[in-house]
N, C-alpha and C. Protein backbone atom coordinates (compact mmCIF):
# COMPACT_ATOMS: atom_id res chain seq x y z
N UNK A 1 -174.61 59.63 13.11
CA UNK A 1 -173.66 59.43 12.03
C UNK A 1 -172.34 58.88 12.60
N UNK A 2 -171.96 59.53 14.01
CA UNK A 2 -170.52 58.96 14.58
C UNK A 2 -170.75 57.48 14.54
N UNK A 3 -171.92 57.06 15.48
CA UNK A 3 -171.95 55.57 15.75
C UNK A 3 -172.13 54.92 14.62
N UNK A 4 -172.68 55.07 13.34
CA UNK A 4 -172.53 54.54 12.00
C UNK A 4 -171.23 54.57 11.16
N UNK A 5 -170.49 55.11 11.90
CA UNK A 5 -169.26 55.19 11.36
C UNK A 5 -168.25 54.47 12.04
N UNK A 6 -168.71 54.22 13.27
CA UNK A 6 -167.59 53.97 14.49
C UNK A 6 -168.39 52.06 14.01
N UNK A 7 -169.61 51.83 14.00
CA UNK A 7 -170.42 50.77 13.34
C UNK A 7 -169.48 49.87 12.33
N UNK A 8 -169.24 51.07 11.20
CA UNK A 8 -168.85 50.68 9.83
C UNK A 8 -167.41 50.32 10.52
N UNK A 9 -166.38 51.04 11.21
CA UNK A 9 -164.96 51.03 11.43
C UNK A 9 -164.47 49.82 12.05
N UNK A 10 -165.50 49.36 12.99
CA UNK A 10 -165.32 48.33 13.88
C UNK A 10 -165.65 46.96 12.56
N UNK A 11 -166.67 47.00 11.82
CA UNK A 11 -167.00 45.99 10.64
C UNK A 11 -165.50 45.59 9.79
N UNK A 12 -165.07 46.78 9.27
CA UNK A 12 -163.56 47.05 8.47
C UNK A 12 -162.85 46.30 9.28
N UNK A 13 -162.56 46.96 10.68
CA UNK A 13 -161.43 46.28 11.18
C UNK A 13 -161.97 44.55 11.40
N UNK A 14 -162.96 44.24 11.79
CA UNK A 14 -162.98 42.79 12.47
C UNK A 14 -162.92 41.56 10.84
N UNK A 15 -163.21 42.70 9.20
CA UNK A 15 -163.43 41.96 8.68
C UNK A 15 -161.72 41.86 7.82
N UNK A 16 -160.88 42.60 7.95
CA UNK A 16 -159.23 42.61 7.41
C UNK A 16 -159.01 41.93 8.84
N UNK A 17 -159.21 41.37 9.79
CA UNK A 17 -158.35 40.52 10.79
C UNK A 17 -158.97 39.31 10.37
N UNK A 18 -159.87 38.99 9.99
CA UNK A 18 -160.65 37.61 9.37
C UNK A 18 -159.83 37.70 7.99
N UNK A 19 -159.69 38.13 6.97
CA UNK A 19 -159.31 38.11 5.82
C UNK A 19 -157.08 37.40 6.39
N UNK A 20 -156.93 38.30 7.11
CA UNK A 20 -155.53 38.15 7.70
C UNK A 20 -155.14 36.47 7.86
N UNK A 21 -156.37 36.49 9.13
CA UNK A 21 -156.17 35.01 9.39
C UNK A 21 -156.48 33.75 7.92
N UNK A 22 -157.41 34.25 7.42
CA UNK A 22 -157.71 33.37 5.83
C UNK A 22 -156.18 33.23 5.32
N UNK A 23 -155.97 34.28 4.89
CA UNK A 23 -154.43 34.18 4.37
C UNK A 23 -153.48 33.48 4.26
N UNK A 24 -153.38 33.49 6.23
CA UNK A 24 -152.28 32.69 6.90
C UNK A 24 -152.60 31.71 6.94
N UNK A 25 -153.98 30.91 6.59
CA UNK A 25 -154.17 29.44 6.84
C UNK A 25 -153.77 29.13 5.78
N UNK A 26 -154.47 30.15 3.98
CA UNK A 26 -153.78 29.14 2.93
C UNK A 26 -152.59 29.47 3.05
N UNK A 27 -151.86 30.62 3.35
CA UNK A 27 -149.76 30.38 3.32
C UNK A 27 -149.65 29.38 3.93
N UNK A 28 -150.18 28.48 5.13
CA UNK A 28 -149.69 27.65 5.46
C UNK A 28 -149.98 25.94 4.75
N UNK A 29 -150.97 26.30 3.80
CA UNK A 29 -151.63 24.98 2.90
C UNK A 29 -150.75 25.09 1.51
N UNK A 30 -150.57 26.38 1.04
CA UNK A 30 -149.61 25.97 -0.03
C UNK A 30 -148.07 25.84 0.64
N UNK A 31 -147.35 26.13 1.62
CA UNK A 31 -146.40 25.66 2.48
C UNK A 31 -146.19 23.89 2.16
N UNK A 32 -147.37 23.41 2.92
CA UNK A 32 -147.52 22.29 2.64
C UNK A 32 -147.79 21.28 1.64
N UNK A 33 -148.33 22.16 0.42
CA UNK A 33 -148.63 20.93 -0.89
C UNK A 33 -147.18 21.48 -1.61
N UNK A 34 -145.74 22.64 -1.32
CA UNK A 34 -144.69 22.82 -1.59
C UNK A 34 -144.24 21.88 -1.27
N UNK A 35 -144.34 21.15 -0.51
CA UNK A 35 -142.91 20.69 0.42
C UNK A 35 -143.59 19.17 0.06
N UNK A 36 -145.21 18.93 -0.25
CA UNK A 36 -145.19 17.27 -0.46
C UNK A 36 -144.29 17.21 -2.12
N UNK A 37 -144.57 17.88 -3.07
CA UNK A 37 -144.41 18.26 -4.16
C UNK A 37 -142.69 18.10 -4.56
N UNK A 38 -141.82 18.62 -3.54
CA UNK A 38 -140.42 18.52 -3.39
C UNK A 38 -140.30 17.54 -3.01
N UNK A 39 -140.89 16.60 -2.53
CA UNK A 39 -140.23 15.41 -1.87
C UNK A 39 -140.77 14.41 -2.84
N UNK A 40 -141.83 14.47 -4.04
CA UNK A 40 -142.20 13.94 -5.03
C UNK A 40 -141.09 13.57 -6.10
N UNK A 41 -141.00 14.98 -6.08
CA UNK A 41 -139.97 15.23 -7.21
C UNK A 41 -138.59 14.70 -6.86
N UNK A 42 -138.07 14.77 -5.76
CA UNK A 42 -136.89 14.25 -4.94
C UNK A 42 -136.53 12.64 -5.40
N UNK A 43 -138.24 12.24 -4.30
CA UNK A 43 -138.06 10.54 -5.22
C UNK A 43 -137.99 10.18 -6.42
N UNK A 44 -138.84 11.14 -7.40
CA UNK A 44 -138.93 10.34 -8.82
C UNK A 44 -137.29 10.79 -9.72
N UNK A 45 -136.87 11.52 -9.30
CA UNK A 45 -135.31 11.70 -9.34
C UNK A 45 -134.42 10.75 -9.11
N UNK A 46 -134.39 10.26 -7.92
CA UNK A 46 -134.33 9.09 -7.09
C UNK A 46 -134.08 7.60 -8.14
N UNK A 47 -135.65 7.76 -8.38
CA UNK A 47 -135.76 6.65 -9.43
C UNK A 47 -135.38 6.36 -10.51
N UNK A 48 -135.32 7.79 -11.10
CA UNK A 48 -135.17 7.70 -12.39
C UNK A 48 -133.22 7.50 -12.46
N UNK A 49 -132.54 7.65 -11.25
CA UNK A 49 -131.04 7.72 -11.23
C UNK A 49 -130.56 6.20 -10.99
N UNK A 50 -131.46 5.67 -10.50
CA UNK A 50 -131.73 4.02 -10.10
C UNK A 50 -131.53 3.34 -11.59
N UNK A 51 -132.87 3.98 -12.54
CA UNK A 51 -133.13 3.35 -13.61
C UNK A 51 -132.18 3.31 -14.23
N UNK A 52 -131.01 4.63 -14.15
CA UNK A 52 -130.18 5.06 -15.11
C UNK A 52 -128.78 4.27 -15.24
N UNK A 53 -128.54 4.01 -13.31
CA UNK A 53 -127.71 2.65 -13.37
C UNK A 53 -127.75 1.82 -13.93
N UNK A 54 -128.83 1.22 -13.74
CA UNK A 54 -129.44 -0.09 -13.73
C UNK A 54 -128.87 -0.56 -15.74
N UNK A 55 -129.35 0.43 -16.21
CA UNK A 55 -129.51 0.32 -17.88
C UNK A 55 -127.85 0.62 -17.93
N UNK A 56 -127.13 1.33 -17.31
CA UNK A 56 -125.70 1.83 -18.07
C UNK A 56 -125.34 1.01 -17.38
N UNK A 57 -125.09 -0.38 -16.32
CA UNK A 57 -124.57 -1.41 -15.55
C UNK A 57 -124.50 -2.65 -16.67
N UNK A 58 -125.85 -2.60 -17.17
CA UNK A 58 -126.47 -4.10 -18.14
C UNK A 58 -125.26 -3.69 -19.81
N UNK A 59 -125.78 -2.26 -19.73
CA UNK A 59 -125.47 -2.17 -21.04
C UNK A 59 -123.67 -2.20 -21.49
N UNK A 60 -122.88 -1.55 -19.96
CA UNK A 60 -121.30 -1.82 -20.26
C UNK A 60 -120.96 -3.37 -19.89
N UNK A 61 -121.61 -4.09 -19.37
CA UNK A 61 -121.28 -5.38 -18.36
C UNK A 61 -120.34 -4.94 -17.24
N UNK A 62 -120.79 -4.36 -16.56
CA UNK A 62 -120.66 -3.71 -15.93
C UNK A 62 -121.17 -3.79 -14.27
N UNK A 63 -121.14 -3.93 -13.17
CA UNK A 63 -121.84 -3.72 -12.01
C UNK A 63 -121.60 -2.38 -11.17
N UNK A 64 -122.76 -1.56 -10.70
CA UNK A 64 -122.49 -0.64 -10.24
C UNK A 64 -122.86 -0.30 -8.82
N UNK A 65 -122.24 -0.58 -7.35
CA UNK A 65 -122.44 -0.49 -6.65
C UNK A 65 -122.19 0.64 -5.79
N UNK A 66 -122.69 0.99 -4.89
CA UNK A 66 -123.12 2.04 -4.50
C UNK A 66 -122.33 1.96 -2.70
N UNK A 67 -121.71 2.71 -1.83
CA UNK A 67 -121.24 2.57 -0.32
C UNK A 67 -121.53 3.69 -0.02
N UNK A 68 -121.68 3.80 1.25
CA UNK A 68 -121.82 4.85 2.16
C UNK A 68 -120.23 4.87 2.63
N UNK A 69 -119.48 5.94 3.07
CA UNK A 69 -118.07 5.93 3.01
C UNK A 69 -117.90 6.00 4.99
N UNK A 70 -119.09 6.38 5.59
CA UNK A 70 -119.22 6.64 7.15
C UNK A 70 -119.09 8.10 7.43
N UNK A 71 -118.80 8.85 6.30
CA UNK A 71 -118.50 10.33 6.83
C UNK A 71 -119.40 11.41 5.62
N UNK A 72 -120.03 11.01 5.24
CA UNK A 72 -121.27 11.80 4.62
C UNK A 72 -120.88 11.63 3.13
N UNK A 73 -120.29 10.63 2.65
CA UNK A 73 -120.20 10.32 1.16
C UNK A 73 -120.58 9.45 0.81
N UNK A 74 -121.37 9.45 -0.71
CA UNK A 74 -121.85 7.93 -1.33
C UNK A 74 -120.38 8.18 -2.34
N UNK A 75 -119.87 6.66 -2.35
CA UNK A 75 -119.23 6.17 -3.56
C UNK A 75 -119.58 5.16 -4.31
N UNK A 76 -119.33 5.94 -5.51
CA UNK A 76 -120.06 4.43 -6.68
C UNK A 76 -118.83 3.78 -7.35
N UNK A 77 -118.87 2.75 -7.16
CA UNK A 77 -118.09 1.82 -7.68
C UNK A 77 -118.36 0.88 -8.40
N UNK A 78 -117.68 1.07 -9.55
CA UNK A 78 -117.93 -0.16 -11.05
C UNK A 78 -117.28 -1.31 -11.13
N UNK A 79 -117.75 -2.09 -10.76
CA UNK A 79 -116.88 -3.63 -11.29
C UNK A 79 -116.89 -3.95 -12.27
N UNK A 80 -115.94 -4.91 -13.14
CA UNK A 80 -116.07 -5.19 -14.31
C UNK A 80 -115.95 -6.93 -14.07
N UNK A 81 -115.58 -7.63 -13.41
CA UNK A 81 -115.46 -8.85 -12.88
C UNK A 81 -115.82 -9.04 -12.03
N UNK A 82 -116.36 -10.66 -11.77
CA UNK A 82 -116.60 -11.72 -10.97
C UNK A 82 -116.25 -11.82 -9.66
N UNK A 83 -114.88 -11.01 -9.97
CA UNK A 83 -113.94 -11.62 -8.55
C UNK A 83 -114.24 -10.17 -7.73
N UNK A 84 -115.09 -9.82 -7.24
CA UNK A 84 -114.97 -8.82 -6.43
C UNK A 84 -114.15 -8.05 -5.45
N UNK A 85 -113.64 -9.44 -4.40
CA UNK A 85 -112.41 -9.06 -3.87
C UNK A 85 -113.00 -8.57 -2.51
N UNK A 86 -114.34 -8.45 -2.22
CA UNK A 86 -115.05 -8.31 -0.34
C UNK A 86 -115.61 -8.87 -0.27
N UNK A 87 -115.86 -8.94 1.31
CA UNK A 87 -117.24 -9.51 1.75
C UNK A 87 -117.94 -8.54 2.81
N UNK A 88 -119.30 -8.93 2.70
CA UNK A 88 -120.28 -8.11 4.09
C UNK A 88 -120.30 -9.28 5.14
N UNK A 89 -120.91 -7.70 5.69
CA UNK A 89 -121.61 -8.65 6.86
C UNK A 89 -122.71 -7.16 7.62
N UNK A 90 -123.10 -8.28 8.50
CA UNK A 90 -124.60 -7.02 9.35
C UNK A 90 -123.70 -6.18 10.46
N UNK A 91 -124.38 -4.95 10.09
CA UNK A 91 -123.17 -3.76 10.85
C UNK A 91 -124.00 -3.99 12.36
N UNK A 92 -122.67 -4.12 13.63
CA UNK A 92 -122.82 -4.11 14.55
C UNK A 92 -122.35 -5.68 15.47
N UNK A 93 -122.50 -6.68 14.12
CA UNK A 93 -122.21 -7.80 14.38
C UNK A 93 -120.52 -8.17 15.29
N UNK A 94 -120.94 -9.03 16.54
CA UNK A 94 -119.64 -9.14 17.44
C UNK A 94 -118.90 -8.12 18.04
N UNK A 95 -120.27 -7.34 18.56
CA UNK A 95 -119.74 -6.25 19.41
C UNK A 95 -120.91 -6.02 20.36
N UNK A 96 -121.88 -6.91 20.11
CA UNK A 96 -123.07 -6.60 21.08
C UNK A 96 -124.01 -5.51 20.49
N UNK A 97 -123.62 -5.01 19.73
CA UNK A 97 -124.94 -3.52 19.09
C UNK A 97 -125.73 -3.78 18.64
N UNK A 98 -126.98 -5.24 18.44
CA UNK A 98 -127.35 -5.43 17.22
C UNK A 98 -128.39 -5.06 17.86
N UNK A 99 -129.40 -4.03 17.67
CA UNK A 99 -130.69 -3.46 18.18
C UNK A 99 -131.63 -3.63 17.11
N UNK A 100 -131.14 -3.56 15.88
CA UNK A 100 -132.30 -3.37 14.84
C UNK A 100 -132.41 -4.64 13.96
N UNK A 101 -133.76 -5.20 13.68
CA UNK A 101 -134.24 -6.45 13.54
C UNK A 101 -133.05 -7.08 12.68
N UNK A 102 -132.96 -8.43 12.07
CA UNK A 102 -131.99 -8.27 11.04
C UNK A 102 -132.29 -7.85 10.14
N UNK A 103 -133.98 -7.84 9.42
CA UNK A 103 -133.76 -7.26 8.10
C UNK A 103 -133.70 -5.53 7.72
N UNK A 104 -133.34 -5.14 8.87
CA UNK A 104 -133.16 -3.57 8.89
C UNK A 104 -132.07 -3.41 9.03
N UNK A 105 -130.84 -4.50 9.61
CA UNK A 105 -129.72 -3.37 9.66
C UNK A 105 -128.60 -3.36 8.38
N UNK A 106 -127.74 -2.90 8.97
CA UNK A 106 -127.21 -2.10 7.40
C UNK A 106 -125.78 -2.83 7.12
N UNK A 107 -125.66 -2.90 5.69
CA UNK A 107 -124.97 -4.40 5.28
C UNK A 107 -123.19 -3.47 5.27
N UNK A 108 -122.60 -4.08 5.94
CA UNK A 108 -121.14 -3.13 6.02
C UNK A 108 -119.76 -4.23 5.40
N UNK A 109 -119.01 -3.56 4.54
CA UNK A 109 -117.81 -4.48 4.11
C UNK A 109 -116.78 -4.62 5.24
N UNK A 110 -116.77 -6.34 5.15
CA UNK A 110 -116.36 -6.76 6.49
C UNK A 110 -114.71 -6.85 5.96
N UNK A 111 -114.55 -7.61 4.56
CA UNK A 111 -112.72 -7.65 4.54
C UNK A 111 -113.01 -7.02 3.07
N UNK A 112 -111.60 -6.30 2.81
CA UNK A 112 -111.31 -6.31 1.77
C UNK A 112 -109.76 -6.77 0.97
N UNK A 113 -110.25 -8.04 -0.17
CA UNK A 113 -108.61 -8.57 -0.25
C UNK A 113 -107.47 -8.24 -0.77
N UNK A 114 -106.60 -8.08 -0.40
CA UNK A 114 -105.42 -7.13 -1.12
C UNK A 114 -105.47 -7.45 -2.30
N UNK A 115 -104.89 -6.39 -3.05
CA UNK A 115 -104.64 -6.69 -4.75
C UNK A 115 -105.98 -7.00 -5.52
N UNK A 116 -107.11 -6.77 -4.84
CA UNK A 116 -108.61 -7.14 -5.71
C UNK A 116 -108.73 -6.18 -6.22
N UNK A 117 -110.30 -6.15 -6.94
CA UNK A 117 -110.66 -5.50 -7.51
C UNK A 117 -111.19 -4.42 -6.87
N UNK A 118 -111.67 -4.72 -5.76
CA UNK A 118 -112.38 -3.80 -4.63
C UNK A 118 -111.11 -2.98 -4.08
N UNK A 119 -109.85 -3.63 -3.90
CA UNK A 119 -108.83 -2.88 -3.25
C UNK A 119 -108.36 -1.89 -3.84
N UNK A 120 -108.25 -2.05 -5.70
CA UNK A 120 -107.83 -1.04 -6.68
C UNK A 120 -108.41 -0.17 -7.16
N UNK A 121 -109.93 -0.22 -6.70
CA UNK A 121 -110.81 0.79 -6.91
C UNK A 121 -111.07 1.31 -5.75
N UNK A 122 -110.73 0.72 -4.30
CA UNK A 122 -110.89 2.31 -3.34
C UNK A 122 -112.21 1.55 -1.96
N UNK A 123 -111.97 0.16 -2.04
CA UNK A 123 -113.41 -0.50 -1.81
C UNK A 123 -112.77 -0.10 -0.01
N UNK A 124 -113.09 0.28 1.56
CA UNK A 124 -112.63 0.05 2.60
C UNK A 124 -113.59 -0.50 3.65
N UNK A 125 -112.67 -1.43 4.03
CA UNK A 125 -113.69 -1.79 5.08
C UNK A 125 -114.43 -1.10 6.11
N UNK A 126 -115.85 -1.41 6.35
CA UNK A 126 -116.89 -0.82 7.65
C UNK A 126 -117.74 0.52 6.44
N UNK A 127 -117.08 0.34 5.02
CA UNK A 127 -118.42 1.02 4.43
C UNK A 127 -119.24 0.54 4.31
N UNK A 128 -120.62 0.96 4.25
CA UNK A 128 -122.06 0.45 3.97
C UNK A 128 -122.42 0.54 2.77
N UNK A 129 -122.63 -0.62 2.33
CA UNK A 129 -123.51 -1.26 1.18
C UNK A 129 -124.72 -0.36 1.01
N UNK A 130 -124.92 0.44 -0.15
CA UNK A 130 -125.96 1.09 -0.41
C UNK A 130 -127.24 0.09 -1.31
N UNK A 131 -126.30 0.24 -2.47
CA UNK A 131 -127.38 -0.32 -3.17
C UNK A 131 -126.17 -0.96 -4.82
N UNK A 132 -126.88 -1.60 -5.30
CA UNK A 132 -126.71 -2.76 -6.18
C UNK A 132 -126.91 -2.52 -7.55
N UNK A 133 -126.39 -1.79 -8.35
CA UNK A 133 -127.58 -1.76 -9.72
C UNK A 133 -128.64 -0.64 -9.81
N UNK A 134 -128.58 0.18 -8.86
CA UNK A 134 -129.45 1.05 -8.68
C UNK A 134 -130.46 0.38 -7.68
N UNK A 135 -130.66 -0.47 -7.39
CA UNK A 135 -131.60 -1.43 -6.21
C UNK A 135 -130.65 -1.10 -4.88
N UNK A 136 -131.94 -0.78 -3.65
CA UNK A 136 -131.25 0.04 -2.64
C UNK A 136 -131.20 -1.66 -1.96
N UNK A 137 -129.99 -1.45 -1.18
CA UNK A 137 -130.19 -2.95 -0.66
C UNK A 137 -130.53 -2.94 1.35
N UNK A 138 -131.14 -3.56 1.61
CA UNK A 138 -132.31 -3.48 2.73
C UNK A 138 -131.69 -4.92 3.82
N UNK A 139 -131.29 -5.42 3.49
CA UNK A 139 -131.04 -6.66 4.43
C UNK A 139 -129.41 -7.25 3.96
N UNK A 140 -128.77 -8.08 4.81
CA UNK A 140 -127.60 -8.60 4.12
C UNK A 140 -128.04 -9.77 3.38
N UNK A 141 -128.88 -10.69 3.16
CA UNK A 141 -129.00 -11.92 2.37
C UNK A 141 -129.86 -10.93 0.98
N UNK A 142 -130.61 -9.96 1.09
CA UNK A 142 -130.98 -9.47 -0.40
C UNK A 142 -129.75 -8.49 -0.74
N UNK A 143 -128.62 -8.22 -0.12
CA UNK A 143 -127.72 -7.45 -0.36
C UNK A 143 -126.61 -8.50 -1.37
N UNK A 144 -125.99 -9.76 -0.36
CA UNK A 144 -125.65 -10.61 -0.90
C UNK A 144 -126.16 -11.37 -2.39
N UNK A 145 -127.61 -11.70 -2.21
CA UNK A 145 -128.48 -12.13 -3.70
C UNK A 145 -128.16 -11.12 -4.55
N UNK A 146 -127.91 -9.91 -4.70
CA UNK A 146 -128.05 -8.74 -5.49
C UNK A 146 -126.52 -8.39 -6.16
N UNK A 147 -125.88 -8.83 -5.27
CA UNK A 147 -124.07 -8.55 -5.79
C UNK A 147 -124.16 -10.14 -6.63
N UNK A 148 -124.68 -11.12 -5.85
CA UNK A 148 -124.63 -12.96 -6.37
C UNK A 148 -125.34 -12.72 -7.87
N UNK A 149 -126.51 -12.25 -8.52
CA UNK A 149 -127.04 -11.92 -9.61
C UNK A 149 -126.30 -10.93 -10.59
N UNK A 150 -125.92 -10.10 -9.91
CA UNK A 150 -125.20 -9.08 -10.97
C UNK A 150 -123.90 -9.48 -11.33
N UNK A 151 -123.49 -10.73 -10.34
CA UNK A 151 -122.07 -10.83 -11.10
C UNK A 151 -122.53 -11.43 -11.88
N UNK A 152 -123.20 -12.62 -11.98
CA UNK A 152 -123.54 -13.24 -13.34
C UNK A 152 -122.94 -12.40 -14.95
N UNK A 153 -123.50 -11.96 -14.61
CA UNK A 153 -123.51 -10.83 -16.04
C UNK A 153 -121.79 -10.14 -16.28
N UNK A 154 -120.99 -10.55 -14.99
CA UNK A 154 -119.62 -10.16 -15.76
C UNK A 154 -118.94 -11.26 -15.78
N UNK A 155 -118.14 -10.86 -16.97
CA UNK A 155 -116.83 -12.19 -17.32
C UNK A 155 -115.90 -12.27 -16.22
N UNK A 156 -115.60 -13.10 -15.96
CA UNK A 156 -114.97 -14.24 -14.90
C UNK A 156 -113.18 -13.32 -14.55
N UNK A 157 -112.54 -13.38 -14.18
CA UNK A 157 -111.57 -12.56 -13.58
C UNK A 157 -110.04 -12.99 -14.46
């Protein structure tokens, strides 16, 4: 009877350390369909804040551009005219840094002109060009095309 018991005890224990480990494999599978799930939701957020520009830009005549400030801030900035008042250029340019292909690196405001429109709303030079309209901008010539299209759509200065 001992060894049928000591039988059964050893069964118990080897079969709650199997059950243990089961456990910990799915905590670690729903871990993981959490965290794809958050980053789902992250983007379609994402998008849908894109879309939201995009429609409140068209619909005030309006352009809504987007900078990285260099110190952990996005600023959005609304134009209402043509005359913008900056220009870009590819960050790193005339200093030797340029490591990353051109259409990867990141589009940075090279002047900004006194008394513009960019100057009275806060525009400074060596911020990065985010995005356009809710369109993230990826290169300086689709950065440039993207400010060149959206002015269209505002009245002249």
């Amino acid at each position: 009877v001992e060894e049928i018991a000591e039988k059964v005890a050893d069964a118990v224990q080897g079969g709650a350390e199997q059950v243990e480990e089961k456990a910990g494999d799915v905590m670690d599978q729903v871990a993981e369909v959490v965290a794809v799930v958050k980053e789902g939701a992250a983007d379609a957020l994402d998008a849908v804040a894109d879309a939201a520009t995009a429609v409140v830009a068209s619909v005030t005549t309006t352009m809504a551009v987007e900078f990285d400030d260099g110190k952990g801030s996005v600023k959005s900035v609304w134009f209402q005219t043509q005359a913008l008042g900056f220009s870009c250029g590819r960050a790193g340019v005339g200093c030797g840094c340029m490591s990353a292909p051109k259409d990867e690196q990141q589009v940075v405001v090279r002047n900004v002109d006194k008394n513009s429109q960019a100057a009275k709303l806060g525009v400074k030079p060596r911020w990065i060009l985010k995005s356009v309209n809710g369109t993230d901008v990826t290169s300086l010539e689709q950065g440039s095309n993207l400010l060149k299209e959206a002015c269209k759509s505002l009245p002249e200065a």
